[in-house]
PDB file of N, CA and C in Angstrom:
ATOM      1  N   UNK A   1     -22.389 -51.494  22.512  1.00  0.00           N
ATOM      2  CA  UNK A   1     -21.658 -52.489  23.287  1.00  0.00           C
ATOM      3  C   UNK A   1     -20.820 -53.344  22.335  1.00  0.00           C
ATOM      4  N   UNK A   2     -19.735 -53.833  22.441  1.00  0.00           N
ATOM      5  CA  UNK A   2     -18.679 -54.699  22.204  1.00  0.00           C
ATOM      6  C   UNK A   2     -18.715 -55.890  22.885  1.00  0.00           C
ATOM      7  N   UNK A   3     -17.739 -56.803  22.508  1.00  0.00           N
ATOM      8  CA  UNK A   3     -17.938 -57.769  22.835  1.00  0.00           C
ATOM      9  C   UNK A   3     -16.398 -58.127  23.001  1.00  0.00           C
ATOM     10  N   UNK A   4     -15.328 -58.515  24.220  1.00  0.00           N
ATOM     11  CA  UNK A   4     -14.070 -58.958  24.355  1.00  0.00           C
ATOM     12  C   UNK A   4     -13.939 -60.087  24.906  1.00  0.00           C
ATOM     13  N   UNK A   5     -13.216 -61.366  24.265  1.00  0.00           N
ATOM     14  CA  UNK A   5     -12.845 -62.112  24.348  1.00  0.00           C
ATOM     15  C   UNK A   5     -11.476 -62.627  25.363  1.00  0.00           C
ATOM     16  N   UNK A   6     -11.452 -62.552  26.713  1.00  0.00           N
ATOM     17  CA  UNK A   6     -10.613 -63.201  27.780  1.00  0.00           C
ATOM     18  C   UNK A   6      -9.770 -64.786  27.507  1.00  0.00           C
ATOM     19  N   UNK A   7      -8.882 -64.773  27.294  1.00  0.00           N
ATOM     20  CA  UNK A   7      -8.801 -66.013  27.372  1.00  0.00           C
ATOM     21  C   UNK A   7      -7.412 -66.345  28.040  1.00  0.00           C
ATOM     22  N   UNK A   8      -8.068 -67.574  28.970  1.00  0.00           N
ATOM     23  CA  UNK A   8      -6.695 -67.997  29.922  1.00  0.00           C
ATOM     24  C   UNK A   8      -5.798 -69.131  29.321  1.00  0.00           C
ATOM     25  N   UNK A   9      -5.184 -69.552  30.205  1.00  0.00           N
ATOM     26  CA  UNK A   9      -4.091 -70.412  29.696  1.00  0.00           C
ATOM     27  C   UNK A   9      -4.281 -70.996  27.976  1.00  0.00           C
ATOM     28  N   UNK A  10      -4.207 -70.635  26.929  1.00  0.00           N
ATOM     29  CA  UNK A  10      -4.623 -70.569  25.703  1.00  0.00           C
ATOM     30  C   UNK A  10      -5.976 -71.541  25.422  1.00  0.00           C
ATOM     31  N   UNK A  11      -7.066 -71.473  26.653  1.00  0.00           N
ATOM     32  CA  UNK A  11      -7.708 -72.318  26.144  1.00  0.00           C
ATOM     33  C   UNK A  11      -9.115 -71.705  26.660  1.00  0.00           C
ATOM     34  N   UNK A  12      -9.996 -71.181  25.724  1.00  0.00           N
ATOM     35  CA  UNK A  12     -11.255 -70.352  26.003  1.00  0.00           C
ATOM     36  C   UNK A  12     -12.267 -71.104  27.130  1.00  0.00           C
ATOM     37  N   UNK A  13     -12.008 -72.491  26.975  1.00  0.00           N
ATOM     38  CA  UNK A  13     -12.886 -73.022  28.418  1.00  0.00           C
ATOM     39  C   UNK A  13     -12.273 -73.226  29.524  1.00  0.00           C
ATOM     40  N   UNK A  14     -10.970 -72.855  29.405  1.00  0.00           N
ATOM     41  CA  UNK A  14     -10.355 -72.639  30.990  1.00  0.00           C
ATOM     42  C   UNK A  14     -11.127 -71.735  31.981  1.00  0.00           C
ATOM     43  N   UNK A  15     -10.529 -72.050  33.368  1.00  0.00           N
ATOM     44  CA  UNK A  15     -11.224 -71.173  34.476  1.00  0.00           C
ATOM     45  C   UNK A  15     -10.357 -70.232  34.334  1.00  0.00           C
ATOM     46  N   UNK A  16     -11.292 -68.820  34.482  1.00  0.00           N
ATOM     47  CA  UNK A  16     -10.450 -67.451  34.614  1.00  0.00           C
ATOM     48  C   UNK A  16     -10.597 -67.339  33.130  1.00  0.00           C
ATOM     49  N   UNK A  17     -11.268 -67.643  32.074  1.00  0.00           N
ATOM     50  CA  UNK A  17     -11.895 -67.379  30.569  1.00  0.00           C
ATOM     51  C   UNK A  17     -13.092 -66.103  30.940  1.00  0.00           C
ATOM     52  N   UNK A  18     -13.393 -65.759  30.007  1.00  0.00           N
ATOM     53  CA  UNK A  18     -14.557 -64.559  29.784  1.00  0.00           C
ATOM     54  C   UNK A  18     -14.340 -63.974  28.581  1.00  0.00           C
ATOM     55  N   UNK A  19     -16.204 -64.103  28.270  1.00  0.00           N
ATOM     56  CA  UNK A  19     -16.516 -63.302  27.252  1.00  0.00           C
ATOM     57  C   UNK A  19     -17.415 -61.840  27.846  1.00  0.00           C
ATOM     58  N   UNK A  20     -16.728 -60.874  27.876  1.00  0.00           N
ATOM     59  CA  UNK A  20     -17.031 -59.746  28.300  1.00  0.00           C
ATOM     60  C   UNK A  20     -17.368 -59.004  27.371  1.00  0.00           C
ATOM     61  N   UNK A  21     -18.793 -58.661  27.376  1.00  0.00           N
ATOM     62  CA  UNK A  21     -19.580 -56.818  27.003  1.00  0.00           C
ATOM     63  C   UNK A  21     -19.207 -55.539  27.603  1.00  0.00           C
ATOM     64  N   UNK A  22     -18.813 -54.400  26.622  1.00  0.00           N
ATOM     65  CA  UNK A  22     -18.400 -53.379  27.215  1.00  0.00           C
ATOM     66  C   UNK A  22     -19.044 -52.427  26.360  1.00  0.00           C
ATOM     67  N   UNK A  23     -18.937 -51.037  27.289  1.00  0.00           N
ATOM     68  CA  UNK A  23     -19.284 -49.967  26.765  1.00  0.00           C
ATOM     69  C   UNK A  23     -18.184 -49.354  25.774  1.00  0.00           C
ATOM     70  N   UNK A  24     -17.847 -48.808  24.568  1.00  0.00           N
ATOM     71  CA  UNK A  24     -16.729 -48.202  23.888  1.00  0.00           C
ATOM     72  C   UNK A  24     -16.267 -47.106  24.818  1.00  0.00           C
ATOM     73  N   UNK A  25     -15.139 -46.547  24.355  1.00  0.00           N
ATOM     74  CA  UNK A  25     -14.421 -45.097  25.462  1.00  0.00           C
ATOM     75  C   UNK A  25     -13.874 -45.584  26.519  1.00  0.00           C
ATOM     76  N   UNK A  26     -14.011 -47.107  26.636  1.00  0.00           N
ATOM     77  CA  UNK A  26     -13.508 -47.585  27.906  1.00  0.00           C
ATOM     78  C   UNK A  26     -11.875 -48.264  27.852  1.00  0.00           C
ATOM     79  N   UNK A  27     -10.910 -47.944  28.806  1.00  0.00           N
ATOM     80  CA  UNK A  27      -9.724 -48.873  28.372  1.00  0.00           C
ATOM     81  C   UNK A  27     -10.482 -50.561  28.892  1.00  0.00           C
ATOM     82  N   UNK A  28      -9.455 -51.115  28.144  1.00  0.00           N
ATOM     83  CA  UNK A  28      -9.522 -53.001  27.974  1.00  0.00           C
ATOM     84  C   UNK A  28      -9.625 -53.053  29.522  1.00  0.00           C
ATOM     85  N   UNK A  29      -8.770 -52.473  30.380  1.00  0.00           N
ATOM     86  CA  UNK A  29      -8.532 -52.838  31.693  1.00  0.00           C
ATOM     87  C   UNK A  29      -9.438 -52.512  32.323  1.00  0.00           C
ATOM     88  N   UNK A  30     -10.322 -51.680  32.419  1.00  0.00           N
ATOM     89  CA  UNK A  30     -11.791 -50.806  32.977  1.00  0.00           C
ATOM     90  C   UNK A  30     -12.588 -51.588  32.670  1.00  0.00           C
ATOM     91  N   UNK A  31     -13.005 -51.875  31.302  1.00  0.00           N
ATOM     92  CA  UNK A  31     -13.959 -53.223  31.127  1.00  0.00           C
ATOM     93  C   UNK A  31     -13.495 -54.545  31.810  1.00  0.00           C
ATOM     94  N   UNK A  32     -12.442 -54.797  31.712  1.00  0.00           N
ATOM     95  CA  UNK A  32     -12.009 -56.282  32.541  1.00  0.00           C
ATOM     96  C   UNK A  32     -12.338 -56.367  34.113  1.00  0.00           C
ATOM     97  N   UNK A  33     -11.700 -55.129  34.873  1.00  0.00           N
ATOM     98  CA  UNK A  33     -11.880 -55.018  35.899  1.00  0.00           C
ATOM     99  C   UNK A  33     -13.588 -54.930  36.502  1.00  0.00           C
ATOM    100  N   UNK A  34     -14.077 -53.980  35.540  1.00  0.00           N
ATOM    101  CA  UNK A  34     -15.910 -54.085  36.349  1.00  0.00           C
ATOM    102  C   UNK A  34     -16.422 -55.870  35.922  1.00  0.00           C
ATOM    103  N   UNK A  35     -15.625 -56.088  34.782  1.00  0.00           N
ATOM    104  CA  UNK A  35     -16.741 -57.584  34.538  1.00  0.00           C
ATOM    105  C   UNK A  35     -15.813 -58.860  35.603  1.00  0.00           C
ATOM    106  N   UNK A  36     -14.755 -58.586  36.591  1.00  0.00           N
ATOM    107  CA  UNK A  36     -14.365 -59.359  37.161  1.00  0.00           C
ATOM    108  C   UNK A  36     -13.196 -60.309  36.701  1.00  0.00           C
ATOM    109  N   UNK A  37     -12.786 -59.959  35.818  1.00  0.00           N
ATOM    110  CA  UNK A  37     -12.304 -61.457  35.098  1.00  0.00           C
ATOM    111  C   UNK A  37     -10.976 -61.270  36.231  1.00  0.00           C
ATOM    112  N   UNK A  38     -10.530 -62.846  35.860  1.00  0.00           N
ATOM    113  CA  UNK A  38      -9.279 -63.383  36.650  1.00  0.00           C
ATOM    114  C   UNK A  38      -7.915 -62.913  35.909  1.00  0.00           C
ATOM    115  N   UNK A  39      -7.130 -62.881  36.404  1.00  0.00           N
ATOM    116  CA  UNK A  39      -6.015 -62.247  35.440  1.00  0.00           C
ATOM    117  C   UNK A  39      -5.940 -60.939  35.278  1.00  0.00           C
ATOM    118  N   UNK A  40      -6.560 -60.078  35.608  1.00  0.00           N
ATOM    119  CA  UNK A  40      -6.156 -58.336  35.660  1.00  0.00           C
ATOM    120  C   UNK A  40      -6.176 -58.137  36.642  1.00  0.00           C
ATOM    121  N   UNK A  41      -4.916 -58.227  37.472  1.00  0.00           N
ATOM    122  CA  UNK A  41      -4.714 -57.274  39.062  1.00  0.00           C
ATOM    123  C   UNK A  41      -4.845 -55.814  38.718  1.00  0.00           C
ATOM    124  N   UNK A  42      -4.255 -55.109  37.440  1.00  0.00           N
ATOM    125  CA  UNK A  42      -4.716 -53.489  37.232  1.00  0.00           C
ATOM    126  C   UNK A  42      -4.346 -52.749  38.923  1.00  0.00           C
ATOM    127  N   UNK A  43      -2.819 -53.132  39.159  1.00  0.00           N
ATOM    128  CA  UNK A  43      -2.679 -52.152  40.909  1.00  0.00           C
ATOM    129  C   UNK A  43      -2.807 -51.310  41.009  1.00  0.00           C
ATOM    130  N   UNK A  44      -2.470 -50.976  40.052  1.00  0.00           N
ATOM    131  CA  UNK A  44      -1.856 -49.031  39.793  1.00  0.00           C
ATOM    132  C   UNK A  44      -3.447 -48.526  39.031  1.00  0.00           C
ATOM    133  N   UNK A  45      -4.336 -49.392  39.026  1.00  0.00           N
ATOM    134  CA  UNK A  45      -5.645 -48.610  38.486  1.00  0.00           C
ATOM    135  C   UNK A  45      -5.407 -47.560  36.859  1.00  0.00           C
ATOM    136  N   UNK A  46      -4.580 -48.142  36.426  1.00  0.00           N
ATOM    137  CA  UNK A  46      -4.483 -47.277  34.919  1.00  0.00           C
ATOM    138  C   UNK A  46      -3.807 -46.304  34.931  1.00  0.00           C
ATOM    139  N   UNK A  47      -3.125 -45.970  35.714  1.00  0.00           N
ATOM    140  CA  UNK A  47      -1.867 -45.073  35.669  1.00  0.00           C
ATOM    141  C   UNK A  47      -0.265 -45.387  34.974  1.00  0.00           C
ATOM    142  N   UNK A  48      -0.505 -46.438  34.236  1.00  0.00           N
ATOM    143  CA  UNK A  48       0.881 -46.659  33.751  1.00  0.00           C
ATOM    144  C   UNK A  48       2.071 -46.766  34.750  1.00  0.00           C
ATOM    145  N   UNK A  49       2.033 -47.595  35.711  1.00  0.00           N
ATOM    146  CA  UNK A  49       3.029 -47.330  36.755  1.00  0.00           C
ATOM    147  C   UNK A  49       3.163 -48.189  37.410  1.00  0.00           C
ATOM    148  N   UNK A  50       2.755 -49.904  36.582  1.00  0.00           N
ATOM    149  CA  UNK A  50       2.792 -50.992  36.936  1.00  0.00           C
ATOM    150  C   UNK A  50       2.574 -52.320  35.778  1.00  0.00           C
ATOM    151  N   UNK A  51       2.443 -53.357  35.840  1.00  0.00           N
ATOM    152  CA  UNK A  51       2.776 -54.082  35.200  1.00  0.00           C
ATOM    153  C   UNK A  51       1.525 -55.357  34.542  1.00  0.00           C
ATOM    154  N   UNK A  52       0.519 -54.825  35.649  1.00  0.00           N
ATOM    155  CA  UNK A  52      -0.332 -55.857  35.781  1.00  0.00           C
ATOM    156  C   UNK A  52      -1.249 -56.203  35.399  1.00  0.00           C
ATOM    157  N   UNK A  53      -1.637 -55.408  34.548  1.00  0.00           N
ATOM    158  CA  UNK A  53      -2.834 -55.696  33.115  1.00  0.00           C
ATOM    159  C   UNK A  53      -2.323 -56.373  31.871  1.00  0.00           C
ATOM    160  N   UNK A  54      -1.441 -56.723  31.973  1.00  0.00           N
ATOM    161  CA  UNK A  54      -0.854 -57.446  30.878  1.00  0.00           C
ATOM    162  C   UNK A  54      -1.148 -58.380  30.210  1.00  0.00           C
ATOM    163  N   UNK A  55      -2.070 -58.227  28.758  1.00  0.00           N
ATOM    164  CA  UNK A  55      -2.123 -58.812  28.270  1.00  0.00           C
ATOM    165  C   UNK A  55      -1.677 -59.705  26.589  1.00  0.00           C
ATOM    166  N   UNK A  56      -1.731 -60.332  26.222  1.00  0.00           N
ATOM    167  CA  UNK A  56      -1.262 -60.714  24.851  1.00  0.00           C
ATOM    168  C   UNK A  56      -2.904 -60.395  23.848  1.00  0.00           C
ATOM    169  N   UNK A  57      -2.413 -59.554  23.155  1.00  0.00           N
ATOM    170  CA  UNK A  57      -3.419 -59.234  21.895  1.00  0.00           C
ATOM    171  C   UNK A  57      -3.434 -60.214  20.675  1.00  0.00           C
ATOM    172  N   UNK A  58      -4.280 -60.843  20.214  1.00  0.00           N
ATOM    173  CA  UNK A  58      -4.342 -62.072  19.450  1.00  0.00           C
ATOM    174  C   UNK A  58      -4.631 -61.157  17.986  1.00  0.00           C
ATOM    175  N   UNK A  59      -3.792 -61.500  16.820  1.00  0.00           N
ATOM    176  CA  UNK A  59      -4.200 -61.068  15.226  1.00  0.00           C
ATOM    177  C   UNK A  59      -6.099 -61.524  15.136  1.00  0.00           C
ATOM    178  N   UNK A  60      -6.192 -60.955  14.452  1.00  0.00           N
ATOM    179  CA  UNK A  60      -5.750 -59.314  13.631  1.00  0.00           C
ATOM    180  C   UNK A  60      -6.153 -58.114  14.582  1.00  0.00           C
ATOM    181  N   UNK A  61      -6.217 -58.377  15.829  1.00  0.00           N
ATOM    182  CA  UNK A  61      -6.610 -57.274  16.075  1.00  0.00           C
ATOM    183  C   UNK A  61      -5.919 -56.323  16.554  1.00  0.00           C
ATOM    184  N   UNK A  62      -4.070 -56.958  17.046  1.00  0.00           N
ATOM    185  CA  UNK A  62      -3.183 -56.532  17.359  1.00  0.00           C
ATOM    186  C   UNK A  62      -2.626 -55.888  16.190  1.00  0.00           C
ATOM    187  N   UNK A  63      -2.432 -56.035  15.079  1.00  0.00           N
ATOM    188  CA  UNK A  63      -2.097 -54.813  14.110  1.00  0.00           C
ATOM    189  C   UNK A  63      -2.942 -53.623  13.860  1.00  0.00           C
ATOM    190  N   UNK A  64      -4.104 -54.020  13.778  1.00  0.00           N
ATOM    191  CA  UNK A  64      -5.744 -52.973  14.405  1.00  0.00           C
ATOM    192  C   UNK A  64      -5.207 -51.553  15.445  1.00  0.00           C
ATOM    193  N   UNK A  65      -4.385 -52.095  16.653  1.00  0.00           N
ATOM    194  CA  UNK A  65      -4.343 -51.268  17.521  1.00  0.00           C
ATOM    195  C   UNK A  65      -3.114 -50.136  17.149  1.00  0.00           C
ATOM    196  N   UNK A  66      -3.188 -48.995  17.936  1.00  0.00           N
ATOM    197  CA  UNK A  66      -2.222 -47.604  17.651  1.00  0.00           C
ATOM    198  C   UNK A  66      -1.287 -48.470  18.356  1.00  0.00           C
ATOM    199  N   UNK A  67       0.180 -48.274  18.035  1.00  0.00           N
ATOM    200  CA  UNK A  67       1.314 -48.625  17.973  1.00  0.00           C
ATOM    201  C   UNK A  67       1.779 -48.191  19.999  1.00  0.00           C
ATOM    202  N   UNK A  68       2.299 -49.086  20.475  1.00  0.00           N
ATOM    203  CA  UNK A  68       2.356 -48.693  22.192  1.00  0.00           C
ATOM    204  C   UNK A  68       3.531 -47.049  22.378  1.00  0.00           C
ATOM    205  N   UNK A  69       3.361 -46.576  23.147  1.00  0.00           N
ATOM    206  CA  UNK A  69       4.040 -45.345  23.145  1.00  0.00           C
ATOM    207  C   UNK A  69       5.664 -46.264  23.877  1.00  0.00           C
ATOM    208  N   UNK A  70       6.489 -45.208  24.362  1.00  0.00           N
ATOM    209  CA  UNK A  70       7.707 -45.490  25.245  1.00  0.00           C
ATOM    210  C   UNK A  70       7.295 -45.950  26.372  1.00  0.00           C
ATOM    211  N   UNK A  71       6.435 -45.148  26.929  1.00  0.00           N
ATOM    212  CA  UNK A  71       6.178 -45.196  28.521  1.00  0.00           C
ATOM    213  C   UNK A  71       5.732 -47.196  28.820  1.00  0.00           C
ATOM    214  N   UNK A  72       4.587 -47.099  27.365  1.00  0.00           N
ATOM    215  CA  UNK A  72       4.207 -48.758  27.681  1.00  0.00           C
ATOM    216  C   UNK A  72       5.037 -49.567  27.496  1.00  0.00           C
ATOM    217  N   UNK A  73       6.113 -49.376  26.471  1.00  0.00           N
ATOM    218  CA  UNK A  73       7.175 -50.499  26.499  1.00  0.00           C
ATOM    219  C   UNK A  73       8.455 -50.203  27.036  1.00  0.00           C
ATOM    220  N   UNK A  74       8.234 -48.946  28.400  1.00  0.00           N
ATOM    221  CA  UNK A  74       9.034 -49.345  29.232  1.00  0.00           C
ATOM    222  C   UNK A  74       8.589 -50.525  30.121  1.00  0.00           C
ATOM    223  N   UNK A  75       7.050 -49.913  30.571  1.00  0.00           N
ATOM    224  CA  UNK A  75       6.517 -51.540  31.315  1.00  0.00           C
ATOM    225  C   UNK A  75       6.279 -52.214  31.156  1.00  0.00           C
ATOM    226  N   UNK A  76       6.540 -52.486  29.945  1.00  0.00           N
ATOM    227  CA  UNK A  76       6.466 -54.304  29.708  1.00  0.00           C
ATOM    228  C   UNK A  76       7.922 -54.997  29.508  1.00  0.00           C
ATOM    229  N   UNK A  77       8.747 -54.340  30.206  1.00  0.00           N
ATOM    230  CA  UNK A  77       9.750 -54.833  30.652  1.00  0.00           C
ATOM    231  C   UNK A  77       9.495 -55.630  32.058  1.00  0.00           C
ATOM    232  N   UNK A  78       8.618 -55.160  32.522  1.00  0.00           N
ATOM    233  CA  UNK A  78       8.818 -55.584  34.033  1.00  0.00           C
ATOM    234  C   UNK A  78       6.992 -56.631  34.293  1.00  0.00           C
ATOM    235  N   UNK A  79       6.953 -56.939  33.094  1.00  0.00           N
ATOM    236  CA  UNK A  79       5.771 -57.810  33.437  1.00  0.00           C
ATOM    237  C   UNK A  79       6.284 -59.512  33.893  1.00  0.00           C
ATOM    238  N   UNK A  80       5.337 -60.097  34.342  1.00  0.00           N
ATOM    239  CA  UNK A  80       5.760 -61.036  35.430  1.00  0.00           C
ATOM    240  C   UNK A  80       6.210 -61.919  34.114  1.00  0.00           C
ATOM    241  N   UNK A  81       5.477 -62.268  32.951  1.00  0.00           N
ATOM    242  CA  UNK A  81       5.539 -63.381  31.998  1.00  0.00           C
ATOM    243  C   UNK A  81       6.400 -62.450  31.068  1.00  0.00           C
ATOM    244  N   UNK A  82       7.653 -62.844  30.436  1.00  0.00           N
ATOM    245  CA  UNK A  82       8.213 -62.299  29.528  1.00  0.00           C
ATOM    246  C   UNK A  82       7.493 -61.584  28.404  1.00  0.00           C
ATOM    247  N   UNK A  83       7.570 -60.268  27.995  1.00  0.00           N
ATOM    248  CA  UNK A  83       7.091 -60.137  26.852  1.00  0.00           C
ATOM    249  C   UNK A  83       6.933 -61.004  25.323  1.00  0.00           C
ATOM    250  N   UNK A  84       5.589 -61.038  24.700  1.00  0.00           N
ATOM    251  CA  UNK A  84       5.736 -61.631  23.613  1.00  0.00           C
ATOM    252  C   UNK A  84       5.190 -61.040  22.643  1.00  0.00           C
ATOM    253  N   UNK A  85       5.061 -61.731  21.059  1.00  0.00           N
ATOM    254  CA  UNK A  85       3.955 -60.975  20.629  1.00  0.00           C
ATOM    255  C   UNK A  85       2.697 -60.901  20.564  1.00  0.00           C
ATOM    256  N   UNK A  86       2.280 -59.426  20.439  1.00  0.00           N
ATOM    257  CA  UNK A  86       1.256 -58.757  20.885  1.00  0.00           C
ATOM    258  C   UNK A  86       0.950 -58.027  22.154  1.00  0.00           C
ATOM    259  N   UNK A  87       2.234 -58.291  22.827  1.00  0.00           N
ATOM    260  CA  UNK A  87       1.980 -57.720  24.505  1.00  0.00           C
ATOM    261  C   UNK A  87       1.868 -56.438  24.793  1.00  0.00           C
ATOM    262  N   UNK A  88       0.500 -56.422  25.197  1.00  0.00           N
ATOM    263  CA  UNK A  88       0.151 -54.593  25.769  1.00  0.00           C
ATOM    264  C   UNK A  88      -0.511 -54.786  27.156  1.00  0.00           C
ATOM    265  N   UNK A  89      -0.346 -53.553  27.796  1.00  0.00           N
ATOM    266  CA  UNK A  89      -0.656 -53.227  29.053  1.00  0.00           C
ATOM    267  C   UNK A  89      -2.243 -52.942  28.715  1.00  0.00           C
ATOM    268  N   UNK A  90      -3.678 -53.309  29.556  1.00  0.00           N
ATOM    269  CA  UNK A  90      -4.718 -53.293  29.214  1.00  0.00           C
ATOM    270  C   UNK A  90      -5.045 -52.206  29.701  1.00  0.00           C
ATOM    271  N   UNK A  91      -4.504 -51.360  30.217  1.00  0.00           N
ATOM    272  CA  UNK A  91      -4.293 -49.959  30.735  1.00  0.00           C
ATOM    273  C   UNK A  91      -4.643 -48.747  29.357  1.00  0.00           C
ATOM    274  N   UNK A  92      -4.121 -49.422  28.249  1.00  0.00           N
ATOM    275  CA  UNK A  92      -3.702 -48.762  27.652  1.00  0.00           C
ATOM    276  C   UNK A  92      -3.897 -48.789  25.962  1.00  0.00           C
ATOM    277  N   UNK A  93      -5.092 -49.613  26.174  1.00  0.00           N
ATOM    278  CA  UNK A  93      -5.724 -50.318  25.024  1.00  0.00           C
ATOM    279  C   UNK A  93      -7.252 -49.823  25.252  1.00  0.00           C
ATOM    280  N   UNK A  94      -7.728 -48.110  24.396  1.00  0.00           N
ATOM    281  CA  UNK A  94      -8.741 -47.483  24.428  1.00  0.00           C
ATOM    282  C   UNK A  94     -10.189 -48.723  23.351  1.00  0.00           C
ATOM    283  N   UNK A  95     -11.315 -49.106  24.194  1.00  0.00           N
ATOM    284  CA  UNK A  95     -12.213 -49.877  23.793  1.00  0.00           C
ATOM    285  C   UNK A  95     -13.344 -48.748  22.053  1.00  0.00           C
ATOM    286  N   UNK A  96     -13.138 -49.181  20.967  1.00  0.00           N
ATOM    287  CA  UNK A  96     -13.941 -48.862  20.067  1.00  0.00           C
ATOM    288  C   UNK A  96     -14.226 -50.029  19.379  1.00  0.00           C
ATOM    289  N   UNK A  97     -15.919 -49.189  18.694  1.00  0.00           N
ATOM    290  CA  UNK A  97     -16.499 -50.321  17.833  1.00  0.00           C
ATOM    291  C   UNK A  97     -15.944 -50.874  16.998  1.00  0.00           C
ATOM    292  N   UNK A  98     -14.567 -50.781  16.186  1.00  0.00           N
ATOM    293  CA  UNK A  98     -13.899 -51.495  15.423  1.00  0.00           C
ATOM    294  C   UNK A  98     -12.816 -52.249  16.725  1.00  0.00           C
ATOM    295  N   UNK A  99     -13.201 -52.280  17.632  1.00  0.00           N
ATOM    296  CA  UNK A  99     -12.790 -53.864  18.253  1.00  0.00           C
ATOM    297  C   UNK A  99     -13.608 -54.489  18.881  1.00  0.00           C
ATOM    298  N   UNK A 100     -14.681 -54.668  18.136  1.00  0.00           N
ATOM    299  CA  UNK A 100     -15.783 -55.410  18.726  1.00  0.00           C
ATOM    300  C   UNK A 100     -15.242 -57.325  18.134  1.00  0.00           C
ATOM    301  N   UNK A 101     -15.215 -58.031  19.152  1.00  0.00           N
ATOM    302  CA  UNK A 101     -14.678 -59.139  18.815  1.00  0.00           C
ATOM    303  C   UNK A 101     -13.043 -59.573  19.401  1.00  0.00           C
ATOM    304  N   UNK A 102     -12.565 -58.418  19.807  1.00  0.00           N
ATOM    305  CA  UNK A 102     -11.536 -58.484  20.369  1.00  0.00           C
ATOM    306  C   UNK A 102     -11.370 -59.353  21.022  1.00  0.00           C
ATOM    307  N   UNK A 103     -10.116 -59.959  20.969  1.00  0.00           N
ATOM    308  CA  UNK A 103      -9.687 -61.528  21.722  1.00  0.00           C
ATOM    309  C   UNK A 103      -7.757 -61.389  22.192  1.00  0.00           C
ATOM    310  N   UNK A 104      -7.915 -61.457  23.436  1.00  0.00           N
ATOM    311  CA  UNK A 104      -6.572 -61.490  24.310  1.00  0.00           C
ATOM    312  C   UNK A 104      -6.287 -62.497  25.048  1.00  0.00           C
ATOM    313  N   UNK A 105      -5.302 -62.894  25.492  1.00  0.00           N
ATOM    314  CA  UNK A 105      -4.814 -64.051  25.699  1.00  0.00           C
ATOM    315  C   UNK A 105      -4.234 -63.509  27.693  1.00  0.00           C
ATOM    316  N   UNK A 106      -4.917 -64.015  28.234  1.00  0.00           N
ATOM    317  CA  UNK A 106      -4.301 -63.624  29.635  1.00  0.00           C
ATOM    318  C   UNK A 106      -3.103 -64.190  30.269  1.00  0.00           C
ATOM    319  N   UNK A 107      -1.837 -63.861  30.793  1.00  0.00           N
ATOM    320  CA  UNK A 107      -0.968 -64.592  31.093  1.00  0.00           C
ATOM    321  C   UNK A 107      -1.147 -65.226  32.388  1.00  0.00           C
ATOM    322  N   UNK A 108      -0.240 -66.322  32.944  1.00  0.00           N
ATOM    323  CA  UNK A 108      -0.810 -67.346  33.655  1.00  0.00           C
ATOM    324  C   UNK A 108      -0.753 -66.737  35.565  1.00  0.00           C
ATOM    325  N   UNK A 109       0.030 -65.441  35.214  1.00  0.00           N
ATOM    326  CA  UNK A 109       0.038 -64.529  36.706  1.00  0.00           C
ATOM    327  C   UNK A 109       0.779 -63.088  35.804  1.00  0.00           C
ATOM    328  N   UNK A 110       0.568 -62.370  37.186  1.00  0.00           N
ATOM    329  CA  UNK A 110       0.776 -60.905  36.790  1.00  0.00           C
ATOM    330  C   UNK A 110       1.303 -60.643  37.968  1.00  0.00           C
ATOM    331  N   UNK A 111       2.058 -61.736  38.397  1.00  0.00           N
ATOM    332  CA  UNK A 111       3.103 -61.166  39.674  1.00  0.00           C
ATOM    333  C   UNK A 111       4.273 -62.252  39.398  1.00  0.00           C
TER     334      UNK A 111
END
């Protein structure tokens, strides 16, 4: 198990915060979605074909991750909060033990 760090409006004791345990092999968005958190609509269920897992990846763990393909930074054109850095689709961010500690920054809607 891992351990991922949710965090809302940049402030870890905000509502819609979570510190979520996950199983590895899992995308970011699969763990977010079973532990409930606020901030991952995930419409499209992990098919790359929407916008709404969008999250901001906080250093170091965002250089950590494989580099986003085309397909993801076509959709993060169309996420509700402008792209910034670190922005990946949680779709698309595979869970391993070298991101245990992982910490993302949730944007303030995903519509």
């Amino acid at each position: 198990m891992i351990t991922i760090h949710f965090i809302a409006n940049n402030d870890p004791a905000a509502q819609g915060s979570a510190l979520v345990k996950s199983k590895t092999g899992k995308s970011l968005m699969q763990a977010a979605h079973a532990a409930g958190v606020d901030g991952i609509a995930a419409d499209c269920g992990g098919s790359l074909t929407c916008a709404t897992c969008h999250v901001m990846v906080r250093e170091p763990w965002a250089s950590q991750l494989p580099p986003a393909n085309a397909d993801e930074l076509g959709m993060l054109d169309f996420t509700a909060l402008p792209r910034q850095p670190g922005s990946r689709l949680a779709c698309q961010i595979q869970l391993t033990s070298a991101l245990d500690g992982l910490t993302v920054d949730l944007p303030a809607s995903q519509y």
